[in-house]
Every structure is written in structure tokens, then in C-alpha cells.
N, C-alpha and C. Protein backbone atom coordinates (compact mmCIF):
# COMPACT_ATOMS: atom_id res chain seq x y z
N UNK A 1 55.48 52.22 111.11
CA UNK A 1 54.19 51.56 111.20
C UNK A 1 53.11 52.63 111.21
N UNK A 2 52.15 52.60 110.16
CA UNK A 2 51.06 53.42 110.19
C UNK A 2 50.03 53.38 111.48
N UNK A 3 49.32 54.02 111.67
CA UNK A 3 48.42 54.35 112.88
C UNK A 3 47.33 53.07 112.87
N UNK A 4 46.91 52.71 111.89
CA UNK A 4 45.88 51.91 111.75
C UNK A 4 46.26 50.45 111.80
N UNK A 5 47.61 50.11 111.67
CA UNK A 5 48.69 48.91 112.19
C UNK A 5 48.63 48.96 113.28
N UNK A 6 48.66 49.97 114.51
CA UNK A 6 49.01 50.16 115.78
C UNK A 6 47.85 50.13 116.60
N UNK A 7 46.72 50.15 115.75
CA UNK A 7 45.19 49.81 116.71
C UNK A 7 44.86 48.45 116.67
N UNK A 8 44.94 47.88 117.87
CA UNK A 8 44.08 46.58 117.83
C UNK A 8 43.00 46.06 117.54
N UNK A 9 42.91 44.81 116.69
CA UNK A 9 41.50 44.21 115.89
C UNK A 9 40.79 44.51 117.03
N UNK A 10 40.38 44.02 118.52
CA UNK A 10 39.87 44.29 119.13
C UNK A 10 39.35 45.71 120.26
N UNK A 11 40.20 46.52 119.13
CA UNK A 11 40.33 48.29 119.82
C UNK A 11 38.60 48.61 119.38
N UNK A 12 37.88 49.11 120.78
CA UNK A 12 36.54 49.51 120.58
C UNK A 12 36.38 50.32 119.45
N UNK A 13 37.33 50.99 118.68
CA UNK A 13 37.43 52.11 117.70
C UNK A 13 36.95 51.90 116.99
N UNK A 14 37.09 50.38 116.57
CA UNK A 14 36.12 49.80 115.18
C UNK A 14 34.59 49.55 116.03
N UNK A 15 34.05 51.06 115.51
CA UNK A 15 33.01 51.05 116.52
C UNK A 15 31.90 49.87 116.18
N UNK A 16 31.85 49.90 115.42
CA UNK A 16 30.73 48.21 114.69
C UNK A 16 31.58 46.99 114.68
N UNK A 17 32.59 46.64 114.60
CA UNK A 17 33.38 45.65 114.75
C UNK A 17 33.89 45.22 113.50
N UNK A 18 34.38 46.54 112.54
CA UNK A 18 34.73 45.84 111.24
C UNK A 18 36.28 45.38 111.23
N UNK A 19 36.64 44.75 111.07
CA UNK A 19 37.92 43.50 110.68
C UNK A 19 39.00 44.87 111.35
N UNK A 20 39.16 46.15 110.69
CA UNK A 20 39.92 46.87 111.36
C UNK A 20 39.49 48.72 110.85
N UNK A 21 40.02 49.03 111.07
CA UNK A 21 40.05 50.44 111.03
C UNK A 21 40.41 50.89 109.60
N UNK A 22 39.22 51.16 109.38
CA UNK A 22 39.60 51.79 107.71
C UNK A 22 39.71 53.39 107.53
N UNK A 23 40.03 53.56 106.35
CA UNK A 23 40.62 54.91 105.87
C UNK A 23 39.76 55.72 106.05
N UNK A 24 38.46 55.77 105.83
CA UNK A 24 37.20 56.42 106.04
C UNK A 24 36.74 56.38 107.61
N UNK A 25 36.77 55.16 108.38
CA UNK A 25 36.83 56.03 109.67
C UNK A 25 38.13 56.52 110.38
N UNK A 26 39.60 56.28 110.29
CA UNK A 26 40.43 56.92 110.64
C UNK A 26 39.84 58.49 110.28
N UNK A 27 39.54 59.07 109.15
CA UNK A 27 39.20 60.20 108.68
C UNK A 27 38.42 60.81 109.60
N UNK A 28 37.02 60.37 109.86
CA UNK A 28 36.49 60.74 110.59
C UNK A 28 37.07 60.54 112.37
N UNK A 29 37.83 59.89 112.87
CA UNK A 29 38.45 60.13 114.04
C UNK A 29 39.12 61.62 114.13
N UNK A 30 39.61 61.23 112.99
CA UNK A 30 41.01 62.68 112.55
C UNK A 30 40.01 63.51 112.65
N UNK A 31 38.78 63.91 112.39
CA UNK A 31 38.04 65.29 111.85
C UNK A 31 37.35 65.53 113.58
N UNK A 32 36.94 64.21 113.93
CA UNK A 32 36.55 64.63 115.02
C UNK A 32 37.63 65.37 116.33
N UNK A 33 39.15 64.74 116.20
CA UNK A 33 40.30 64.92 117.20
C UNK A 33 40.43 66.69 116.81
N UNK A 34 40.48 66.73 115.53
CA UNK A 34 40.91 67.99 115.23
C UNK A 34 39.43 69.11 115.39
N UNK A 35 38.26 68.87 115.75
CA UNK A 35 37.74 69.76 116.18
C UNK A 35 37.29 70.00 117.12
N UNK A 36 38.04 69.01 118.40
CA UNK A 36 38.41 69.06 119.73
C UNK A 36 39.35 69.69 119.95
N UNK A 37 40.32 69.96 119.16
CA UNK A 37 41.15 70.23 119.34
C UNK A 37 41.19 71.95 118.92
N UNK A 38 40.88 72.73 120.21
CA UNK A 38 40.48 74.13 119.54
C UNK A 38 41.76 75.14 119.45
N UNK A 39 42.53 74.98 119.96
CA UNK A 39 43.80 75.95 120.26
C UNK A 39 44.61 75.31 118.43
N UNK A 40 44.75 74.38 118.17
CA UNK A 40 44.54 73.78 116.90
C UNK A 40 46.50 73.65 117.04
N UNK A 41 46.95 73.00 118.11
CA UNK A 41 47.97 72.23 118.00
C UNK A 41 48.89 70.95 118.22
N UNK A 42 47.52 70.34 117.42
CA UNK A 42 47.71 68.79 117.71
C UNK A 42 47.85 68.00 119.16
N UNK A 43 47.23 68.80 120.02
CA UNK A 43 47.45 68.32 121.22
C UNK A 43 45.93 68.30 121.59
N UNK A 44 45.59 67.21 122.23
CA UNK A 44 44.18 67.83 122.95
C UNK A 44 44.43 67.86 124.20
N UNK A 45 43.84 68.44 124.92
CA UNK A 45 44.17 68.67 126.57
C UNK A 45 42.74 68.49 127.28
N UNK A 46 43.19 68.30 128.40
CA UNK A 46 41.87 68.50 129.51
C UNK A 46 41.28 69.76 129.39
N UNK A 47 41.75 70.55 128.86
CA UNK A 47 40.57 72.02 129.09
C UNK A 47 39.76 72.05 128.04
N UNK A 48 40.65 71.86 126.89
CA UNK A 48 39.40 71.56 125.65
C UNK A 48 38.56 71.00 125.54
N UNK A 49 38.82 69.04 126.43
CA UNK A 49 37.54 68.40 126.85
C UNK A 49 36.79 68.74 127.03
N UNK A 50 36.70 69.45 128.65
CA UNK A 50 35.92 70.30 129.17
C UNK A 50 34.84 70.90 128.90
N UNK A 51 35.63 71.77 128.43
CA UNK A 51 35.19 72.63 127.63
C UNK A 51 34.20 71.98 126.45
N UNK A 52 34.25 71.62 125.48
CA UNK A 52 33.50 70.88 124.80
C UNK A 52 32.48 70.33 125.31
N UNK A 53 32.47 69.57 126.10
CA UNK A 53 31.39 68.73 127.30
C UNK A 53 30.58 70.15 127.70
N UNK A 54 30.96 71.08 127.99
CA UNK A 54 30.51 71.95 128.64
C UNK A 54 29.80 72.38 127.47
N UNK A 55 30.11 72.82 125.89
CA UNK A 55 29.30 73.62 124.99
C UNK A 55 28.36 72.34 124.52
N UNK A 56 28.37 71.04 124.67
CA UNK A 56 27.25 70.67 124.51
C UNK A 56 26.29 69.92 125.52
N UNK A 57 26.15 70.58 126.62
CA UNK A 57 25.51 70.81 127.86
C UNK A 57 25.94 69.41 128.06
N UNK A 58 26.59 68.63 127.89
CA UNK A 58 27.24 67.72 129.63
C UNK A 58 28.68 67.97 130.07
N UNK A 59 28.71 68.77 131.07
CA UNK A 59 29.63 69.68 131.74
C UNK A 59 30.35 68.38 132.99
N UNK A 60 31.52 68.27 132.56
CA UNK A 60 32.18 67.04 133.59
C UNK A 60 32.88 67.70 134.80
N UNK A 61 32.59 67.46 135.90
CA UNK A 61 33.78 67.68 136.94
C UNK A 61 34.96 67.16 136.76
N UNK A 62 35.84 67.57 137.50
CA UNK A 62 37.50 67.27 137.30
C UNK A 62 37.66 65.56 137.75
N UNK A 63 36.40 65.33 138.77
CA UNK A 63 36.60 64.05 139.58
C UNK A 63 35.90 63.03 138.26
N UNK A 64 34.80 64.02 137.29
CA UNK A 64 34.54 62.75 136.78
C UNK A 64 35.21 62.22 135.52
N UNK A 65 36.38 63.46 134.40
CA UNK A 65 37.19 63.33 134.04
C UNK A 65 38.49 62.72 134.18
N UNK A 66 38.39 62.19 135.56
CA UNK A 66 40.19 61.48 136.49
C UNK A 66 39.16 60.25 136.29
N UNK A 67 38.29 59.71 136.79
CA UNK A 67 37.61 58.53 136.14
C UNK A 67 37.54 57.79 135.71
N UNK A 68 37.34 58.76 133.70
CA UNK A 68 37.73 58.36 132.38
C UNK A 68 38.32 58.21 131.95
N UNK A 69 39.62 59.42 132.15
CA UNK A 69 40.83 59.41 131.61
C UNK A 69 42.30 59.55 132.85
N UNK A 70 41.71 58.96 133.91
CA UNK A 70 43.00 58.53 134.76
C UNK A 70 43.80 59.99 134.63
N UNK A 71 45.17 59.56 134.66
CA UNK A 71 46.43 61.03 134.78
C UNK A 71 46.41 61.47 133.70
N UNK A 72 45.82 61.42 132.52
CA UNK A 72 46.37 61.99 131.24
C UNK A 72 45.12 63.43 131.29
N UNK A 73 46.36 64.03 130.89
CA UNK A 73 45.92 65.45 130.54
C UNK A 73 45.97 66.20 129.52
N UNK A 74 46.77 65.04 128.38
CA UNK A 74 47.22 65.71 127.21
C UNK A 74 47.44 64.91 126.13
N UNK A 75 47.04 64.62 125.09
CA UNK A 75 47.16 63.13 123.91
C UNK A 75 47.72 63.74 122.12
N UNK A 76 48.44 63.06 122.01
CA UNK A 76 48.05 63.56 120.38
C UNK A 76 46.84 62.76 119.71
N UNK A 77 46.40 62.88 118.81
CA UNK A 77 46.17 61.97 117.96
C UNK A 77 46.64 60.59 118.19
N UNK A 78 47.62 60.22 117.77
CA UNK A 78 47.98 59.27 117.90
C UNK A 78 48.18 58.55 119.05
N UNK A 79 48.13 59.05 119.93
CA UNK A 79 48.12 58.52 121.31
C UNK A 79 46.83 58.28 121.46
N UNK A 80 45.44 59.32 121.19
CA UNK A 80 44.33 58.90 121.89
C UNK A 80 44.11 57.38 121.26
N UNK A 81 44.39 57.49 119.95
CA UNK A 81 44.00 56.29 119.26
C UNK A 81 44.14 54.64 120.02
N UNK A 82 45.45 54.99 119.99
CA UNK A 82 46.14 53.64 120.96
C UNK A 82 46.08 53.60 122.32
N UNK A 83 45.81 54.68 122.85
CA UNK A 83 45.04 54.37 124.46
C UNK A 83 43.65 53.57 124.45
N UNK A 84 42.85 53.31 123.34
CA UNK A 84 41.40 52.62 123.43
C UNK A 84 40.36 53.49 124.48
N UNK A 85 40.45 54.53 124.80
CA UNK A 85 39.56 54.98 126.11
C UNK A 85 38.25 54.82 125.60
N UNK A 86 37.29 54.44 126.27
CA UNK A 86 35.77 54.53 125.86
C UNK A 86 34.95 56.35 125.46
N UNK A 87 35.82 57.11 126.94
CA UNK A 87 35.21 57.92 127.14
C UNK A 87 35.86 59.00 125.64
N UNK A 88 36.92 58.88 125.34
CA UNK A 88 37.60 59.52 124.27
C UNK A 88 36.57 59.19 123.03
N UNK A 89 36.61 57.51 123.01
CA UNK A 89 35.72 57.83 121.52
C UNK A 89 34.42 57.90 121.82
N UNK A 90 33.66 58.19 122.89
CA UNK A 90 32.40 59.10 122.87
C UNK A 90 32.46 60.53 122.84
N UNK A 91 33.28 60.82 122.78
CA UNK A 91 33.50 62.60 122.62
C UNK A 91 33.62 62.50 121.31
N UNK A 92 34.42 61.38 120.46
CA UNK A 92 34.25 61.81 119.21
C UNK A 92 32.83 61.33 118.45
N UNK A 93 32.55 60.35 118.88
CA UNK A 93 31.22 60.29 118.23
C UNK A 93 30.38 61.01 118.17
N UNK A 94 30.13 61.84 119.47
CA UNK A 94 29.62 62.83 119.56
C UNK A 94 29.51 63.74 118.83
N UNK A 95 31.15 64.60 118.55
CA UNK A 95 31.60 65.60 118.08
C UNK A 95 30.83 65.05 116.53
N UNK A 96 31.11 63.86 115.95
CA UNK A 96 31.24 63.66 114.48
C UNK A 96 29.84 63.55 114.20
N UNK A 97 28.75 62.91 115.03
CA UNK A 97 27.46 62.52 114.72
C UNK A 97 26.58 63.92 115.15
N UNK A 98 26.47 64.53 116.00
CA UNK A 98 26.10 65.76 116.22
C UNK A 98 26.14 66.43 115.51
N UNK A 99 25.27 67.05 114.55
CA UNK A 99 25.41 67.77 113.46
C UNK A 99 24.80 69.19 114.38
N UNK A 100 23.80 69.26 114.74
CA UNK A 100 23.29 70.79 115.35
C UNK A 100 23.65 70.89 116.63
N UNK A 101 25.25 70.18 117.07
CA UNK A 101 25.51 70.32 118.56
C UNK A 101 24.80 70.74 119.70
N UNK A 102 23.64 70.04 119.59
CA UNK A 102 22.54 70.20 120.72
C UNK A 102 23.50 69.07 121.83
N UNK A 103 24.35 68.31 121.86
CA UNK A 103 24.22 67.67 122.69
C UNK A 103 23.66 65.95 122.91
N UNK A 104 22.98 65.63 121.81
CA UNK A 104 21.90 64.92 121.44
C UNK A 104 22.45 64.47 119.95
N UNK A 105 22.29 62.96 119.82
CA UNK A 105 22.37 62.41 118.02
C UNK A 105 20.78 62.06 118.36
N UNK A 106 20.45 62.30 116.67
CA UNK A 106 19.05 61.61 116.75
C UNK A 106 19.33 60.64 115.87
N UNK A 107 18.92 59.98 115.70
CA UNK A 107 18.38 58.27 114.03
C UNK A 107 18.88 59.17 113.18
N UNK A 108 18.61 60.06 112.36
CA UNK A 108 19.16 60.58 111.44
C UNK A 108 20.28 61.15 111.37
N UNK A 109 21.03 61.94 112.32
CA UNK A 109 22.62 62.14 112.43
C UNK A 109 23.10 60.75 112.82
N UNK A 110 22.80 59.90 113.69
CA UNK A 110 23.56 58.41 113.78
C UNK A 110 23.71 57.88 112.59
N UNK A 111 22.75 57.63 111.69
CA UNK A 111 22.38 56.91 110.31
C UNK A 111 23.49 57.90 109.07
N UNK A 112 23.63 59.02 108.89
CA UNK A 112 25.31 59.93 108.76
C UNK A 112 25.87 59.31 109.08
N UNK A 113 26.37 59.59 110.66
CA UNK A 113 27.59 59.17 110.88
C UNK A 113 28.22 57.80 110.89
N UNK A 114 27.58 56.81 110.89
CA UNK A 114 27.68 55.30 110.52
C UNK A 114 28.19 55.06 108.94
N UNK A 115 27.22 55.69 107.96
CA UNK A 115 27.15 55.78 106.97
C UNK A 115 28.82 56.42 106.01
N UNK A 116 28.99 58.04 106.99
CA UNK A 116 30.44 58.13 106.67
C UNK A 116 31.21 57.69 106.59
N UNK A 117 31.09 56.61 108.05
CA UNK A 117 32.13 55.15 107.72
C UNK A 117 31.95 53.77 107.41
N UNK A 118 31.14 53.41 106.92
CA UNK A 118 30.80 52.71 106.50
C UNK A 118 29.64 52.72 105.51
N UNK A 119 30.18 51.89 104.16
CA UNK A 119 28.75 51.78 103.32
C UNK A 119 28.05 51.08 103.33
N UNK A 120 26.93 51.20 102.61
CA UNK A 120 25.91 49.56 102.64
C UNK A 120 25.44 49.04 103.87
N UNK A 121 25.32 49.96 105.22
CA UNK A 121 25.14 49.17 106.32
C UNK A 121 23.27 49.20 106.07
N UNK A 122 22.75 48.24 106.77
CA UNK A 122 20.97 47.96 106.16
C UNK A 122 20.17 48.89 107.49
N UNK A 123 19.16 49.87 106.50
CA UNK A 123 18.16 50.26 107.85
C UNK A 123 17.97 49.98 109.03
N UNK A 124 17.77 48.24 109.11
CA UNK A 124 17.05 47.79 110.06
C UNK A 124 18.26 47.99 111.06
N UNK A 125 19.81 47.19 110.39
CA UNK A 125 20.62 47.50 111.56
C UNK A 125 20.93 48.44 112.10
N UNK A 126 20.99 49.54 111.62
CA UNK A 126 21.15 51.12 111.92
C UNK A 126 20.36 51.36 113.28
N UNK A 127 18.80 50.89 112.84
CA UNK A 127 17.97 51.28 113.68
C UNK A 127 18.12 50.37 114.95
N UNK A 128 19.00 49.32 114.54
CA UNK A 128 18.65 48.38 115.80
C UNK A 128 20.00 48.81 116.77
N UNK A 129 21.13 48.95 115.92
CA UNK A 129 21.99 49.39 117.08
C UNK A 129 21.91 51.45 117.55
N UNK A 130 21.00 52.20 116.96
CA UNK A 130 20.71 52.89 117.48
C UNK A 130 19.96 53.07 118.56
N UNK A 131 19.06 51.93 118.71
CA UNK A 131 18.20 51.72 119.72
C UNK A 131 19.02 50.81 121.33
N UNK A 132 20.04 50.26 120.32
CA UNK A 132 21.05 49.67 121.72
C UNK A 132 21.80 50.76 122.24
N UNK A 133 21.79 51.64 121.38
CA UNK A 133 23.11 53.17 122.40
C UNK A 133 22.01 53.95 123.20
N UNK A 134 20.56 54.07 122.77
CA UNK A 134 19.78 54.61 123.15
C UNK A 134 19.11 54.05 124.08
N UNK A 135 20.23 53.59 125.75
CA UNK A 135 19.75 53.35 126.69
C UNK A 135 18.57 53.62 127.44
N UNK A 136 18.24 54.71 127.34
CA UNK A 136 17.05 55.54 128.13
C UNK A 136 16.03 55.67 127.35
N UNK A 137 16.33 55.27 125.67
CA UNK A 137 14.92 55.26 124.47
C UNK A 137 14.15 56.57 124.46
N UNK A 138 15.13 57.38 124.76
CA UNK A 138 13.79 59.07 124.58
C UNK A 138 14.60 59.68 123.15
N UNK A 139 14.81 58.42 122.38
CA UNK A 139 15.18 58.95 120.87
C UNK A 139 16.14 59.73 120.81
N UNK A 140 17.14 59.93 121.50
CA UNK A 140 18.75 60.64 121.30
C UNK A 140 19.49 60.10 121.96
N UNK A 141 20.51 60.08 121.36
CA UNK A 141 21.36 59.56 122.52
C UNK A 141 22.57 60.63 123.01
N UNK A 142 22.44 60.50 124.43
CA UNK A 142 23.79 61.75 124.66
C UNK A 142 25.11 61.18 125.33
N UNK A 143 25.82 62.20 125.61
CA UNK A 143 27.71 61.77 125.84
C UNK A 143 27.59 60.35 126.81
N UNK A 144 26.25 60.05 127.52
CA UNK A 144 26.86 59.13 128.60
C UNK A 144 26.67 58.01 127.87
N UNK A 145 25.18 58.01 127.04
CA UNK A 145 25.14 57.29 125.87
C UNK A 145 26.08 56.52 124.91
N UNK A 146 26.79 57.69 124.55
CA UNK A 146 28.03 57.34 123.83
C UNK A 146 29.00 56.52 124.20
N UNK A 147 29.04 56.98 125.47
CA UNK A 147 30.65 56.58 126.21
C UNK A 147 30.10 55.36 126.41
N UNK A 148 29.06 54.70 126.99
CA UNK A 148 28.81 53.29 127.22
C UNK A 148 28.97 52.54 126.20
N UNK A 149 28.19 52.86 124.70
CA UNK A 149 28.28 52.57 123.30
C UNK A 149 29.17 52.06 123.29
N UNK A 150 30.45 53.04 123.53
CA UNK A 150 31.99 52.79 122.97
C UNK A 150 32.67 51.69 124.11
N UNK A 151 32.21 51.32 125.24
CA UNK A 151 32.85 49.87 125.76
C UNK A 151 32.59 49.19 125.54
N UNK A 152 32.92 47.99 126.35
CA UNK A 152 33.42 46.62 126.13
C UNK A 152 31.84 45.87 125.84
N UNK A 153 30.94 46.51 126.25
CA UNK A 153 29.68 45.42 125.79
C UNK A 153 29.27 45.68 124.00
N UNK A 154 30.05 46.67 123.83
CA UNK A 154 29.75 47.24 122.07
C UNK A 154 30.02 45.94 121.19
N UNK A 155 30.33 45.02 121.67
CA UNK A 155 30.90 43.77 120.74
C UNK A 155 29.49 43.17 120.87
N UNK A 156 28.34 43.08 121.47
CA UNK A 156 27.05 42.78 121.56
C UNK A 156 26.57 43.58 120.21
N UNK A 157 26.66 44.53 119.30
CA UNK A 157 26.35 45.17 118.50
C UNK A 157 26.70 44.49 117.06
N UNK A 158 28.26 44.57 116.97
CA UNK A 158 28.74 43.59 115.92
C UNK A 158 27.83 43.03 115.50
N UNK A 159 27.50 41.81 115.76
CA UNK A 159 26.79 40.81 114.95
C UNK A 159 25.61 40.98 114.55
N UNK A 160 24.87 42.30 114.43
CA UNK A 160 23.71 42.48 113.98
C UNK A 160 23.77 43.81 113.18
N UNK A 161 25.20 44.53 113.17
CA UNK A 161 25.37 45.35 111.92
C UNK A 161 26.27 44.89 110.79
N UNK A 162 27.32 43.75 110.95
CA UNK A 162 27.73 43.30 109.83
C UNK A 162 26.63 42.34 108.37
């Protein structure tokens, strides 16, 4: 069974809520896992997290990493996938929409990274569910941003980007 069989229609992954996980964003999951992944052997670990969080200035304690990701300390690929964690696919959104790793997506790296996976999505919706991740509205959105994005209220988004 391929990877994209093994994610649920309702896995937050389909970050807009499309029918399922297509080849173009699996890709971009993959690009984002693998440049988390710095020791570069298919494993990601808690230090690389970290670490990462840390090079784009939101630096997590250990207490607030047990949190997010409970006992796991170590995923492949394929595991993060099928765990659904929120906080996992805000690290990758991050990683993938962040183009000048400030830390920060603005409208124009979001409007990319949407775009990579998906075509044809319309301005207005772009802008409108950019403005729903952009809790705090100071025009970027950052990791905590993300990580909220990527739960369970993200199905409030759906119906105004399909």
C-alpha cells in the first residue's frame, strides 16, 4: 500500500481539504521532511526539530515539544505522515513556505506554497485563508501560526478555498 493510501481523507495533511493527498503535495511533504532532516538519514529526531525551531527563532523547550509530540523522538517519513500531528505539519509548512527563513511566511511565500500544491486556487481565497492562519494579523504568520493552521479547526478553511 502506497503512503498516500495510508493517510486518511480526513488527515489534516490535506492542508485545504482536497479529496486526498496528491502527488504534488506528497512532494512537497517529502522536500520539506528531508530538509528537516539534517544528518540526512531518513530519520528525523528531536534534535533536528529543535534545532530547526531554534534557526528560525522559535526555540521550543523539551516540555513544550513532549506536548506536541508526546514520547516520540524519532519518525520516518512515513510514520510522520500517518501520525497526523498538527505540530509536525507546521514545521513543514514552515520549512516549505519560508523562503528567506526569517521565521515568518508572508502573502507571497503562502500564495507559493499553496500554489506548489495546488493549481488554480483564486486570489481572493489565498488571501482569505491567509488571513485565517494569520491569527495575530501583523501580516506573517509564524510556527505557532502554523501549528494551529494545521488542526482540527483547519476544516473551517476548506470551504472557501475549494
Amino acid at each position: 500500500m502506497c503512503i498516500r493510501d495510508r493517510v486518511s481523507t480526513q488527515s489534516t495533511w490535506g492542508f485545504f481539504l482536497m479529496e486526498k493527498i496528491t502527488p504534488k503535495m506528497l512532494a512537497v511533504i517529502k522536500n520539506g521532511f528531508t530538509a528537516l532532516d539534517t544528518n540526512k538519514d531518513g530519520i528525523l529526531k528531536k534534535d533536528e526539530i529543535m534545532a530547526y525551531c531554534k534557526s528560525i527563532h522559535n526555540p521550543i523547550t523539551d516540555e513544550q515539544y513532549t506536548s506536541y509530540m508526546g514520547d516520540i523522538v524519532q519518525m520516518t517519513f512515513e510514520e510522520m505522515v500517518v501520525q497526523d500531528k498538527p505540530f509536525m505539519q507546521g514545521l513543514i509548512m514552515m520549512e516549505a513556505a519560508d523562503k528567506d527563513k526569517d521565521g515568518k511566511i508572508t502573502l507571497s511565500e503562502f500564495k507559493g506554497f499553496v500554489n506548489s500544491m495546488e493549481d488554480g486556487v483564486p486570489e481572493e481565497a489565498l488571501a482569505f485563508a491567509f488571513n485565517m492562519f494569520d491569527t495575530d494579523h501583523d501580516g506573517k504568520i509564524d510556527l505557532a501560526e502554523c501549528i494551529k493552521a494545521s488542526g482540527p479547526h483547519q476544516q473551517d478553511l476548506g470551504a472557501h478555498i475549494n
